[in-house]
N, C-alpha and C. Protein backbone atom coordinates (compact mmCIF):
# COMPACT_ATOMS: atom_id res chain seq x y z
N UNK A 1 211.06 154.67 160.23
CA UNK A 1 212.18 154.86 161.15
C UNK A 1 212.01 153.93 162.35
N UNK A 2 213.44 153.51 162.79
CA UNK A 2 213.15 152.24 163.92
C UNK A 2 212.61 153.14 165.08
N UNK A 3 211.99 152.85 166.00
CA UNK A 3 212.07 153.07 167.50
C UNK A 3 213.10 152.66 167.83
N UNK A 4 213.35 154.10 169.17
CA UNK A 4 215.03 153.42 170.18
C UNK A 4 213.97 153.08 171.24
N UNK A 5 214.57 151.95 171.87
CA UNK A 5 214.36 150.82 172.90
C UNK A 5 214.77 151.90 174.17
N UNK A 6 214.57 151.32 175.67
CA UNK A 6 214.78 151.89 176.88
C UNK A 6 216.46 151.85 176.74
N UNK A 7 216.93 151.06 176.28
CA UNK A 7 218.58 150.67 176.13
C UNK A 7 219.36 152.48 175.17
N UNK A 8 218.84 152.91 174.14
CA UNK A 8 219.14 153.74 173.78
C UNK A 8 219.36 153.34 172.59
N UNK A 9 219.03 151.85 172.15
CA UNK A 9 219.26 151.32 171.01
C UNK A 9 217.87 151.09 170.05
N UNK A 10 218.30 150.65 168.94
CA UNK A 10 217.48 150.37 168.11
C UNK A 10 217.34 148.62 167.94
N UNK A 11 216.08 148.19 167.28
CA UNK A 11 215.99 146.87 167.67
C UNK A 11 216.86 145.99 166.73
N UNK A 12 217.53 146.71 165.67
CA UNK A 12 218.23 145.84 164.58
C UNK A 12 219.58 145.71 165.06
N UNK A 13 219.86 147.13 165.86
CA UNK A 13 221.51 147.28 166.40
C UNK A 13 221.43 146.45 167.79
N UNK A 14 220.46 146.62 168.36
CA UNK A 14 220.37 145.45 169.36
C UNK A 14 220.81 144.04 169.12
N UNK A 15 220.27 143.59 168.41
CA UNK A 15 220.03 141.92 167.81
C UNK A 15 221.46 141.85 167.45
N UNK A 16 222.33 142.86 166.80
CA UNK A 16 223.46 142.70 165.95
C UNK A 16 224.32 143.01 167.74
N UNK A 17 224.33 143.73 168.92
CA UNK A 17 225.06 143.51 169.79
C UNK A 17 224.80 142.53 170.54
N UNK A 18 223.46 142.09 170.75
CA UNK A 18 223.21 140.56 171.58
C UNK A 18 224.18 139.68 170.78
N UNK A 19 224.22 139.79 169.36
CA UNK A 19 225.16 138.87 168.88
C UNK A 19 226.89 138.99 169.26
N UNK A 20 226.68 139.80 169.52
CA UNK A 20 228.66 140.28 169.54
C UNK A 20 228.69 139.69 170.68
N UNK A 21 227.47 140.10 171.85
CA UNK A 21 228.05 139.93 173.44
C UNK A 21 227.66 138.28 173.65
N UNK A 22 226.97 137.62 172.83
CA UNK A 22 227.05 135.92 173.02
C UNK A 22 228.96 135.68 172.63
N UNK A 23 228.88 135.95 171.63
CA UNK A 23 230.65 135.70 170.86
C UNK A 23 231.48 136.19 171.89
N UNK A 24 231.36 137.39 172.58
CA UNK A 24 232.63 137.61 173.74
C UNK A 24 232.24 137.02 174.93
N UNK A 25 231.01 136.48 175.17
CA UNK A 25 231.02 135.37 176.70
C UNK A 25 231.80 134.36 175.99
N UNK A 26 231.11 133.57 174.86
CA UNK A 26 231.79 132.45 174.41
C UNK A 26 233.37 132.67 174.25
N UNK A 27 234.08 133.59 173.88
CA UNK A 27 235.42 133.73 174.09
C UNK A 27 236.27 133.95 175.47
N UNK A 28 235.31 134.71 176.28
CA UNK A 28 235.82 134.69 177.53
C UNK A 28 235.95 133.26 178.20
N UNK A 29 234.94 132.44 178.07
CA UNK A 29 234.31 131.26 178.49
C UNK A 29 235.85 130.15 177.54
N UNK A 30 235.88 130.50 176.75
CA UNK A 30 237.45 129.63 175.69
C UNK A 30 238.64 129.88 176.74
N UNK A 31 239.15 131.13 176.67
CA UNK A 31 240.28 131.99 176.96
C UNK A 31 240.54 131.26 178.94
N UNK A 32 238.83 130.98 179.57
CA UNK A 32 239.03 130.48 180.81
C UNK A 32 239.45 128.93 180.99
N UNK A 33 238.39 128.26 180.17
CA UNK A 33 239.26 126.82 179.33
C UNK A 33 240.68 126.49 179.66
N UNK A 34 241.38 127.30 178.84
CA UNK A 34 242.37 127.06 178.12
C UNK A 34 243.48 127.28 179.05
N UNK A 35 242.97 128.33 180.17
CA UNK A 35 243.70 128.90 181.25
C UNK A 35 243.71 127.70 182.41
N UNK A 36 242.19 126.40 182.31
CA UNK A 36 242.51 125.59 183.06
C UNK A 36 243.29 124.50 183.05
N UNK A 37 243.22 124.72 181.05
CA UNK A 37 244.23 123.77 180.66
C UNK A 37 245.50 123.57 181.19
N UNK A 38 246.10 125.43 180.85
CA UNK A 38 247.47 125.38 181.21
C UNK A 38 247.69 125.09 182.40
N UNK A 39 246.82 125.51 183.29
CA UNK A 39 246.97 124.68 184.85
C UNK A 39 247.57 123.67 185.10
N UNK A 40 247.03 122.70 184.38
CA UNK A 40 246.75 121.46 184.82
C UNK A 40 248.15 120.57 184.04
N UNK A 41 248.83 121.38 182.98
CA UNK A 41 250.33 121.11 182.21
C UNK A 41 251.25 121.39 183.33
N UNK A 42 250.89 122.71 183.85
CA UNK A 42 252.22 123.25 184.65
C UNK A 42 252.09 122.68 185.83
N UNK A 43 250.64 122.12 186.57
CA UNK A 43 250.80 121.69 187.85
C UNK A 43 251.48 119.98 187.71
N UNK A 44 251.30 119.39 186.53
CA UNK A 44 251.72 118.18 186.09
C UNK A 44 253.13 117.92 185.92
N UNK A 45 253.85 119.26 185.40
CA UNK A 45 255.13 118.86 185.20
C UNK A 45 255.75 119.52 186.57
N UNK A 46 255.30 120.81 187.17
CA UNK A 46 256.01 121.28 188.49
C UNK A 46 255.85 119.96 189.30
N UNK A 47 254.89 119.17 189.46
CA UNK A 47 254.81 118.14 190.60
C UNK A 47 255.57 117.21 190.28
N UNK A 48 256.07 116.62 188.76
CA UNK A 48 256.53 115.61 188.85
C UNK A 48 258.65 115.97 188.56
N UNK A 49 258.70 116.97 188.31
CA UNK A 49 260.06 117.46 188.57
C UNK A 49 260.49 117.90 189.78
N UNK A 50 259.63 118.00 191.22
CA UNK A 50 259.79 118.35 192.50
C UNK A 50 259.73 116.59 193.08
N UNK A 51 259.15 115.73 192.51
CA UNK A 51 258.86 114.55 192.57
C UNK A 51 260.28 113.81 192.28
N UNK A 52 260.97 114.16 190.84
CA UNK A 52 261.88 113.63 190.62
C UNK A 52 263.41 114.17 191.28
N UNK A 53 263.42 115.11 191.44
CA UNK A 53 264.28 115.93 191.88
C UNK A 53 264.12 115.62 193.45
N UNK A 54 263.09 115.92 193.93
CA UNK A 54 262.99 116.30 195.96
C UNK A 54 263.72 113.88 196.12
N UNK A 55 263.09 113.11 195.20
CA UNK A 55 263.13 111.62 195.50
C UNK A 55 264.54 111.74 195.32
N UNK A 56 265.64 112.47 194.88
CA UNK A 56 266.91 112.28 194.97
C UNK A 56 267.08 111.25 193.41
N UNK A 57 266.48 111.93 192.30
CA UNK A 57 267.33 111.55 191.27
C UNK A 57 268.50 111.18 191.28
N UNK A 58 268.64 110.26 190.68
CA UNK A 58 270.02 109.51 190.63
C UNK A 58 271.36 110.14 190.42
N UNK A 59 271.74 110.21 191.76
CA UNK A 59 273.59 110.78 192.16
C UNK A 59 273.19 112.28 192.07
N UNK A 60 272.00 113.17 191.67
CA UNK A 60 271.82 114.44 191.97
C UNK A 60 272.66 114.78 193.04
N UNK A 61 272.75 114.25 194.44
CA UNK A 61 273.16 114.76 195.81
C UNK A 61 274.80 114.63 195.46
N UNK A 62 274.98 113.95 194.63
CA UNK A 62 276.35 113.72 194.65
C UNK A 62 277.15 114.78 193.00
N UNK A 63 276.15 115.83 192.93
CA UNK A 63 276.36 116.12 191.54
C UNK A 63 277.14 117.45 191.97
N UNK A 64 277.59 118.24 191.07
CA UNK A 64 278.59 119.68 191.41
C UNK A 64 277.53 120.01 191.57
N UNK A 65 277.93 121.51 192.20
CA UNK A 65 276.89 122.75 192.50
C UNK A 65 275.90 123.33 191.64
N UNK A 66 276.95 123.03 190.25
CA UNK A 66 276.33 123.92 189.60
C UNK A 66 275.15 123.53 188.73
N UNK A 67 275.13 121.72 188.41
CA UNK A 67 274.08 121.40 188.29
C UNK A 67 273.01 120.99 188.97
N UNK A 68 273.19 120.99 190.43
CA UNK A 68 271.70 121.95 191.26
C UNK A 68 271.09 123.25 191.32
N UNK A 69 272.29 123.69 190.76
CA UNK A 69 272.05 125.02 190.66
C UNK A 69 271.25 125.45 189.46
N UNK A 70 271.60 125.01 188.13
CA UNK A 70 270.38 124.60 186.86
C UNK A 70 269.21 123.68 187.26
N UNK A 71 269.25 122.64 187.58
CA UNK A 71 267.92 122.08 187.91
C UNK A 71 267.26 123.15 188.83
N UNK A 72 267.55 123.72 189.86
CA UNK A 72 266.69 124.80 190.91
C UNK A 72 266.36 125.90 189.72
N UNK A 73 267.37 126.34 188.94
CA UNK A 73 266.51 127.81 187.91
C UNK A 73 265.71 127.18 186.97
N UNK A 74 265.81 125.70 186.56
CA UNK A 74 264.99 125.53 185.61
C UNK A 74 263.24 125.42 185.96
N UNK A 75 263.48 125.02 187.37
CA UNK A 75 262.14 124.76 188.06
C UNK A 75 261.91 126.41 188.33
N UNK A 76 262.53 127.19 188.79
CA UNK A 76 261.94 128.58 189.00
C UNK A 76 261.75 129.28 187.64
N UNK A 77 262.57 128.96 186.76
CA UNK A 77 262.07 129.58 185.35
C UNK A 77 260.55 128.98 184.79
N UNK A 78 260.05 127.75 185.44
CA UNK A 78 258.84 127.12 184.53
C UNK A 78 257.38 127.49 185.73
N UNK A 79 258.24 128.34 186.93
CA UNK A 79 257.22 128.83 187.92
C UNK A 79 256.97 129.85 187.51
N UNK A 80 258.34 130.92 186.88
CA UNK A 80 258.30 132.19 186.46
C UNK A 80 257.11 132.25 184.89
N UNK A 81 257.70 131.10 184.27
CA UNK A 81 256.62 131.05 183.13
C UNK A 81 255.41 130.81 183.43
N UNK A 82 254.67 129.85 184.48
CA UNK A 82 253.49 129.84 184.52
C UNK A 82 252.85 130.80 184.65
N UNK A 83 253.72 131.44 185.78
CA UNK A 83 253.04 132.82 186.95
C UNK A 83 252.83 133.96 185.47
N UNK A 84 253.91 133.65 184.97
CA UNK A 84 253.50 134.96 183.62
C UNK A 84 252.20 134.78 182.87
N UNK A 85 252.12 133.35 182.55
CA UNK A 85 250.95 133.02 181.59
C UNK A 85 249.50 133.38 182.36
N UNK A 86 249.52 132.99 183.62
CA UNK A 86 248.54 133.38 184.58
C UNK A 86 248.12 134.97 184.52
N UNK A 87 249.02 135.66 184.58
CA UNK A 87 249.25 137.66 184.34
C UNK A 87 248.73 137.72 182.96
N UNK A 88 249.05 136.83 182.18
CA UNK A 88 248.19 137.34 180.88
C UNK A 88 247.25 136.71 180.42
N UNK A 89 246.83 135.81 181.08
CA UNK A 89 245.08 135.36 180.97
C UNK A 89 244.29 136.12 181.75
N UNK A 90 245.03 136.59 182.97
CA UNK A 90 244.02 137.81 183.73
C UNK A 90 243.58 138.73 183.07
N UNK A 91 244.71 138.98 182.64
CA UNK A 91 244.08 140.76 181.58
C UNK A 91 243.69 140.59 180.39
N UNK A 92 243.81 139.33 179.58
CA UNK A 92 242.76 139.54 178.62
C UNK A 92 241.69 138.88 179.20
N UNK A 93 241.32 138.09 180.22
CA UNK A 93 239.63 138.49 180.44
C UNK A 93 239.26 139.64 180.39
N UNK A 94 240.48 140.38 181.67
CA UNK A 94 239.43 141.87 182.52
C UNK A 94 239.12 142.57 180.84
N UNK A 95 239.78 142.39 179.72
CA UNK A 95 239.99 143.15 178.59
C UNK A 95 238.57 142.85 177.87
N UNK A 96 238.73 141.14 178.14
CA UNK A 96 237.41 140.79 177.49
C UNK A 96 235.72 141.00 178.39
N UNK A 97 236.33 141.05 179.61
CA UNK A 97 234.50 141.78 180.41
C UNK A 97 234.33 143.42 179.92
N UNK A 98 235.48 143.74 179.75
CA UNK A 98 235.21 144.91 179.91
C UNK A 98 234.37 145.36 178.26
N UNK A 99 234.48 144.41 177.46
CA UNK A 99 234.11 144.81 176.46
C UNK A 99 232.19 144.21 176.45
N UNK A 100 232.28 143.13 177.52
CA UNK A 100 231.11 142.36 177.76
C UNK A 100 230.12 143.32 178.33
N UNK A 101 230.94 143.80 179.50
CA UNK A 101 230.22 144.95 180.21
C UNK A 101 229.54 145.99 179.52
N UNK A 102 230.49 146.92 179.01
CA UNK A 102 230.09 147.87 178.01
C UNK A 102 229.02 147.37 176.65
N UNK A 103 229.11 146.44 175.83
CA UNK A 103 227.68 145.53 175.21
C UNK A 103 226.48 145.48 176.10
N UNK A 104 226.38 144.97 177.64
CA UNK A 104 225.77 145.10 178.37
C UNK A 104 224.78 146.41 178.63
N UNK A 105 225.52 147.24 178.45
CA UNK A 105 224.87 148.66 178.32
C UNK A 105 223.75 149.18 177.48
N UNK A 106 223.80 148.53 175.96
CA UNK A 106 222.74 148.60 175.31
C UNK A 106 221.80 146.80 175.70
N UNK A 107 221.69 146.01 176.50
CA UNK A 107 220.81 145.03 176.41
C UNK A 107 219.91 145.17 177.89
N UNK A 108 218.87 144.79 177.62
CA UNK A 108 217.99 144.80 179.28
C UNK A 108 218.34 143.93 180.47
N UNK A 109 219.20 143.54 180.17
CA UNK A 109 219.90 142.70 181.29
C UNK A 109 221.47 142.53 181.79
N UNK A 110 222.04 142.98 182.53
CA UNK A 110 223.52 143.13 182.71
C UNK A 110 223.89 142.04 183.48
N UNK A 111 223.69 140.88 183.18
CA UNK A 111 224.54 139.56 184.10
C UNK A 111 225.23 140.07 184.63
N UNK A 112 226.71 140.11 183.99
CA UNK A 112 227.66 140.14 184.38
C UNK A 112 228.26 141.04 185.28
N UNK A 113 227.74 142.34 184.58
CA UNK A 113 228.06 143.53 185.74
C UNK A 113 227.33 143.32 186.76
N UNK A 114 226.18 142.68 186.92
CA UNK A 114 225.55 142.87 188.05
C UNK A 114 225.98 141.92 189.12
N UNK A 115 226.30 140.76 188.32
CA UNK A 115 227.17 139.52 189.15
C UNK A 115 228.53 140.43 190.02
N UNK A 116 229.44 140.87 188.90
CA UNK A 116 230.54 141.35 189.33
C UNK A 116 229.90 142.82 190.96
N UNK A 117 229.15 143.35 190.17
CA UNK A 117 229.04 144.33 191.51
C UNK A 117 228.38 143.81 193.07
N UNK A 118 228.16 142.58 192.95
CA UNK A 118 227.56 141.87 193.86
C UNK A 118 228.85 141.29 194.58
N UNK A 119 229.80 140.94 193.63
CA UNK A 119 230.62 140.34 194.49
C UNK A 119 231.85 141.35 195.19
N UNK A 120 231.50 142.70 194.67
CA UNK A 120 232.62 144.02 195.03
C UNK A 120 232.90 143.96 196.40
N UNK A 121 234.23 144.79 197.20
CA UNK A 121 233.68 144.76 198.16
C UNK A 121 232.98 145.77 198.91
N UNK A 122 232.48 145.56 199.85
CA UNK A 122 232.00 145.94 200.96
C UNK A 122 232.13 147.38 201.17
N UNK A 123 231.45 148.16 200.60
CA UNK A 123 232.09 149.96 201.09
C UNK A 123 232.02 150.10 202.45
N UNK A 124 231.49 149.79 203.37
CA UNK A 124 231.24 149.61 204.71
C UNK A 124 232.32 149.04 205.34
N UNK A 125 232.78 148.02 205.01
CA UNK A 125 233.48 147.22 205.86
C UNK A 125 235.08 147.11 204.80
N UNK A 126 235.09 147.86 203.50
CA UNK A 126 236.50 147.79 202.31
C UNK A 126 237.05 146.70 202.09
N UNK A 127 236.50 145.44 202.22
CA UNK A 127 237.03 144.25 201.86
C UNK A 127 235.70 143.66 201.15
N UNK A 128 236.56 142.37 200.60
CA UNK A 128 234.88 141.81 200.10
C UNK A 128 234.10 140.52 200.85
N UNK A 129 233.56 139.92 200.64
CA UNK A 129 232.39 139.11 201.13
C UNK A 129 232.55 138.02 201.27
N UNK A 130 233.48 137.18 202.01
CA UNK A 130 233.89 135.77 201.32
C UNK A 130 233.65 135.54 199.80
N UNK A 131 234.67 136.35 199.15
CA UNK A 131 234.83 136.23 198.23
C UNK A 131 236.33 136.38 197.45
N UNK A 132 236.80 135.21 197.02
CA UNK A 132 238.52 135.45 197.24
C UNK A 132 238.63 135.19 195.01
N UNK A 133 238.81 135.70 194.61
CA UNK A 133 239.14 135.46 192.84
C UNK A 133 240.00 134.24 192.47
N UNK A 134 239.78 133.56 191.59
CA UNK A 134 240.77 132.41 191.51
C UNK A 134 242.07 133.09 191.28
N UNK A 135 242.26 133.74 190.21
CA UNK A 135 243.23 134.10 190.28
C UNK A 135 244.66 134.33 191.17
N UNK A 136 243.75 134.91 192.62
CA UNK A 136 244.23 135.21 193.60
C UNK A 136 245.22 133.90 194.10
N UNK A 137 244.59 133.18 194.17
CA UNK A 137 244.87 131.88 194.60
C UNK A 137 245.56 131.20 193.71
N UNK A 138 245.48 130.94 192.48
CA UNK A 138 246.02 130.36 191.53
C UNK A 138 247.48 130.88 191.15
N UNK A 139 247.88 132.61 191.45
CA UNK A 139 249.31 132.57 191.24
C UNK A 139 249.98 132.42 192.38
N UNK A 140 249.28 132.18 193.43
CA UNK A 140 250.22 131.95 194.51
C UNK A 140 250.94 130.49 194.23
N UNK A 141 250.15 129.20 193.30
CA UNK A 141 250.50 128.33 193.12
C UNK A 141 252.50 128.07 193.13
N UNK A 142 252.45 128.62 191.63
CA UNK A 142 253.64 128.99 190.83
C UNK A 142 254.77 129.22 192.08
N UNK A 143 254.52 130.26 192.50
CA UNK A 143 255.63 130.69 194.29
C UNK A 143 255.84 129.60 195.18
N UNK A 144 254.58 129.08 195.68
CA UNK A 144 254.95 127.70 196.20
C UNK A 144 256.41 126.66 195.65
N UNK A 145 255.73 126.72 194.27
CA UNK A 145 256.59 125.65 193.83
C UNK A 145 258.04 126.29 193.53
N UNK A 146 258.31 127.59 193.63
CA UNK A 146 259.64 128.82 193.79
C UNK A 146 260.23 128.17 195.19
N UNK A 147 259.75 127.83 195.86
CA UNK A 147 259.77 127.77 197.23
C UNK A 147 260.28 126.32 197.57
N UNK A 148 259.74 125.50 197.15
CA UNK A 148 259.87 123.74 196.92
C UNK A 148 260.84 123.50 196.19
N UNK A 149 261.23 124.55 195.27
CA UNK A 149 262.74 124.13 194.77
C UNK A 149 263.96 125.00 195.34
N UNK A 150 263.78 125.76 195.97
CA UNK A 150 264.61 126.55 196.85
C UNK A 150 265.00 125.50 198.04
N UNK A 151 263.95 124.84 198.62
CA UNK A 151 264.14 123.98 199.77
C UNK A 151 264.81 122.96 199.22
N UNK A 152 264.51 122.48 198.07
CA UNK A 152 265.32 121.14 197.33
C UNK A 152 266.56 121.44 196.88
N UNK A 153 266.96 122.69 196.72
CA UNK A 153 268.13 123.04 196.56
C UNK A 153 268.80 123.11 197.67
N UNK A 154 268.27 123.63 198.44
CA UNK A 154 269.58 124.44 199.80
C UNK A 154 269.41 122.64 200.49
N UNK A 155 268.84 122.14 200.44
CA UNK A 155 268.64 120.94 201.43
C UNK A 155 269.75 119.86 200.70
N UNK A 156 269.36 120.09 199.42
CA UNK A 156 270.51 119.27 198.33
C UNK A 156 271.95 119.72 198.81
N UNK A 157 272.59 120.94 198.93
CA UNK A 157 273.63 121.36 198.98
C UNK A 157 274.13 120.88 200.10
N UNK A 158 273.08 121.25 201.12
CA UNK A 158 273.87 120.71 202.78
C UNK A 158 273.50 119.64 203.24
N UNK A 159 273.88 118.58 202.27
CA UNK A 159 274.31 116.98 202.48
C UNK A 159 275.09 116.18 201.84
């Protein structure tokens, strides 16, 4: 009969969850990738359609309403899409730590949770530590550029 380990595990079921929890860093570690990828599409095309549009595309200023009025939703629809894609790379990480975390439970070492509770905040003071999440920052992106075509619109109209 195996011995259970301090973990509560056995050393064969161990080896077989060290394996699972390498495969869900490595997927978390993909899923973050892929999230910088899309970044770097949406910050490429928001900049260069605020670029083409704010430089006064050709006779734009001189165009009906209503096609400023499509160019402004098309740029807030591809802010609305980023900002969405952003909402659902968040939660399948938190989906995927949470499964990291819990693996964590049977191994002698908790990186991650221990990383994450380090960076919690502050019960003392209820905020955290100079410590701001990308996330945080990263969907504010998307709004900005809500914002840059709102100004390119109303600025378009009253001239």
């Amino acid at each position: 009969m195996d011995e259970i380990d301090g973990t509560g595990s056995r050393p064969q079921e161990r080896a077989e969850i060290l394996e699972l929890y390498k495969l869900a860093v490595e997927m978390a570690d993909r899923v973050s990738a892929r999230r910088g990828t899309a970044n770097a599409f949406f910050l490429t095309v928001q900049s260069a359609f605020i670029a083409l549009v704010g430089l006064g595309f050709p006779k734009l200023s001189t165009a009906p309403w209503w096609v400023l009025l499509a160019v402004f939703l098309a740029g807030v629809a591809l802010s609305a899409a980023w900002w969405m894609q952003l909402r659902s790379y968040r939660d399948l990480n938190a989906a995927k730590f949470k499964g990291i975390n819990k693996a964590e439970e049977h191994l002698p070492m908790k990186v991650f949770t221990d990383e994450w509770d380090e960076l919690k905040p502050d019960p003392l003071r209820g905020r955290r530590r100079r410590y701001a999440e990308l996330g945080t920052s990263e969907r504010a992106i998307p709004v900005v550029f809500v914002g840059a075509h709102l100004l390119i619109f109303v600025g378009t109209l009253t001239t």
